[in-house]
Protein backbone atom coordinates (compact mmCIF):
# COMPACT_ATOMS: atom_id res chain seq x y z
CA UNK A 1 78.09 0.86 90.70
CA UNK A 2 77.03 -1.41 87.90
CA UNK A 3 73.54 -1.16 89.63
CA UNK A 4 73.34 2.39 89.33
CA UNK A 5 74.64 3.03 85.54
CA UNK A 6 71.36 1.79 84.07
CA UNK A 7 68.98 4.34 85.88
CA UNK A 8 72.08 6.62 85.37
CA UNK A 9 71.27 6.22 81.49
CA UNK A 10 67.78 6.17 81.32
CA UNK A 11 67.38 9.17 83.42
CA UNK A 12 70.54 10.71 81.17
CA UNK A 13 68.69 10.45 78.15
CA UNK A 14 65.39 11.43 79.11
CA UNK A 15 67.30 14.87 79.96
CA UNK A 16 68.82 14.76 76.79
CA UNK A 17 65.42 14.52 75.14
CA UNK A 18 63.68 16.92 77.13
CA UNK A 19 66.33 19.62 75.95
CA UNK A 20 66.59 17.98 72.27
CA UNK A 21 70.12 17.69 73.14
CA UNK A 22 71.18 20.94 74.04
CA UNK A 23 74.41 20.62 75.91
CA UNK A 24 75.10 17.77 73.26
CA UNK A 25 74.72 19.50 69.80
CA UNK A 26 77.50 21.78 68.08
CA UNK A 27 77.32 25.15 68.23
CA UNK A 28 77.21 25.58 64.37
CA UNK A 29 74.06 23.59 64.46
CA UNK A 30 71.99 25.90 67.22
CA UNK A 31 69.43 28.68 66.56
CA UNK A 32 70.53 31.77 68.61
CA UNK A 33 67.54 31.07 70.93
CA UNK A 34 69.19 27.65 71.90
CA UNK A 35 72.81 29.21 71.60
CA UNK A 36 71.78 31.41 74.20
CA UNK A 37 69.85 29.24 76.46
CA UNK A 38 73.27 27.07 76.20
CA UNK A 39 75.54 29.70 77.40
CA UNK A 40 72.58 30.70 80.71
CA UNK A 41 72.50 26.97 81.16
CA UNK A 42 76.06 26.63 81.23
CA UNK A 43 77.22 29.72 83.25
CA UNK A 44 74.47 28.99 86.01
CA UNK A 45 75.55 25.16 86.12
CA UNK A 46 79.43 26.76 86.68
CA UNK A 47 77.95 29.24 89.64
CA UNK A 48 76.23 26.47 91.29
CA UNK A 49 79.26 24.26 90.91
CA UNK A 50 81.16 26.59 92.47
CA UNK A 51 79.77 27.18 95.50
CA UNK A 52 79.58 23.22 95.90
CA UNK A 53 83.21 23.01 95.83
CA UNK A 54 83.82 25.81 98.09
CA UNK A 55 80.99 23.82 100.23
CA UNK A 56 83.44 20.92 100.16
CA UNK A 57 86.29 22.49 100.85
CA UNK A 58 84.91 24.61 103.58
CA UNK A 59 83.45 20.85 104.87
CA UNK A 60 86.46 19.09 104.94
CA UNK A 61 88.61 22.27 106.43
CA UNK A 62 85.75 22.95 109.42
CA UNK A 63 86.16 18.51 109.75
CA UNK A 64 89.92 18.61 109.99
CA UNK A 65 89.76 21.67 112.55
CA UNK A 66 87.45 20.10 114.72
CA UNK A 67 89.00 16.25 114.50
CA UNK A 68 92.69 17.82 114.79
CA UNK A 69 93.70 16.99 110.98
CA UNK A 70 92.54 16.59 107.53
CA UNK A 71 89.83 14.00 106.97
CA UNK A 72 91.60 11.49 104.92
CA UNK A 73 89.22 8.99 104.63
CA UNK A 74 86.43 11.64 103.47
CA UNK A 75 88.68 13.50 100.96
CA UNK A 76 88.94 10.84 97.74
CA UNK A 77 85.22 10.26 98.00
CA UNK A 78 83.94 13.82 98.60
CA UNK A 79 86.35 14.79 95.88
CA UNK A 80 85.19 12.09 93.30
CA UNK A 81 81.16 12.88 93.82
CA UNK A 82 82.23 16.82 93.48
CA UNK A 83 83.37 15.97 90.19
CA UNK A 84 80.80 13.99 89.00
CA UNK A 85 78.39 16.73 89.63
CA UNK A 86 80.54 19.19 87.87
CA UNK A 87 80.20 17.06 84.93
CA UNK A 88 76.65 16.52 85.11
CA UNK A 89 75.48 19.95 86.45
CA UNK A 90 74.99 21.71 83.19
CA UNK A 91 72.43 18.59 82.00
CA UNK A 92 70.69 19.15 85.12
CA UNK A 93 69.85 22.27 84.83
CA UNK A 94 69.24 22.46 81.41
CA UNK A 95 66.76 19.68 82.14
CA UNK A 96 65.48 21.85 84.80
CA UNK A 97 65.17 24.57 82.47
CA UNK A 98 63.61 22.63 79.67
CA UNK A 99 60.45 24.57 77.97
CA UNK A 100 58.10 23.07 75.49
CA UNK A 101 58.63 24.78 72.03
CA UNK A 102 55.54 26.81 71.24
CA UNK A 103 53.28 24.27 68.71
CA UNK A 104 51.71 25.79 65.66
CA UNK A 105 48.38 26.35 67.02
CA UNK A 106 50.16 28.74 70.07
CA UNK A 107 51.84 30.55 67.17
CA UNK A 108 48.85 31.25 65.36
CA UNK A 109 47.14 32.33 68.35
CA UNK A 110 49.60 34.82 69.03
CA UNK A 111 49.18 35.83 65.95
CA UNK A 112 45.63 36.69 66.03
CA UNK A 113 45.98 38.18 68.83
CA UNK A 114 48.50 40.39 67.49
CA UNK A 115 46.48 41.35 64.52
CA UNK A 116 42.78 41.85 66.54
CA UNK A 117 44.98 44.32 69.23
């Protein structure tokens, strides 16, 4: 475990930078651009966790039908990991997510653009 928490970290905050914290920010302190990327972020991060705990279930019901009874040994540890996604799904896909913000010189080139159409 202790092996794994450093990478964990490093890979934690490199998603937290790429979304210039994001998921980690108040609300109060979001534009409505990044208030609304939060909330498309969030809701798809809840769909996909979703279907991986109805994966699990389904898993560990189709295991104990086939072995006779409920996969003890498999339940704590399937259960465990199943949360830990859930708690880092919405930082993975708002990594996923992640656009550059348009620099100055895009801006002004949409601007001219604008003005010579």
């Amino acid at each position: 475990m202790a092996v794994l928490l450093l990478p964990w970290m490093v890979a934690t905050g490199v998603i937290n930078g790429a979304t210039k914290g994001l998921l980690e920010l108040r609300e109060h302190v979001l534009d409505e651009r990044q208030s609304a990327e939060r909330s498309r972020v969030l809701a798809r991060a809840h769909r996909m966790t979703t279907l991986l705990l109805a994966a699990a279930a389904t898993a560990l019901l189709t295991t104990g039908g086939v072995a006779g009874d409920a996969p003890k040994a498999y339940a704590a540890p399937l259960l465990i990991a199943v949360l830990v996604v859930h708690w880092v799904m919405p930082l993975w896909v708002a990594g996923l997510r992640a656009q550059d913000e348009p620099t100055e010189d895009d801006a002004v080139e949409a601007g001219d653009l604008a003005s010579a159409g």
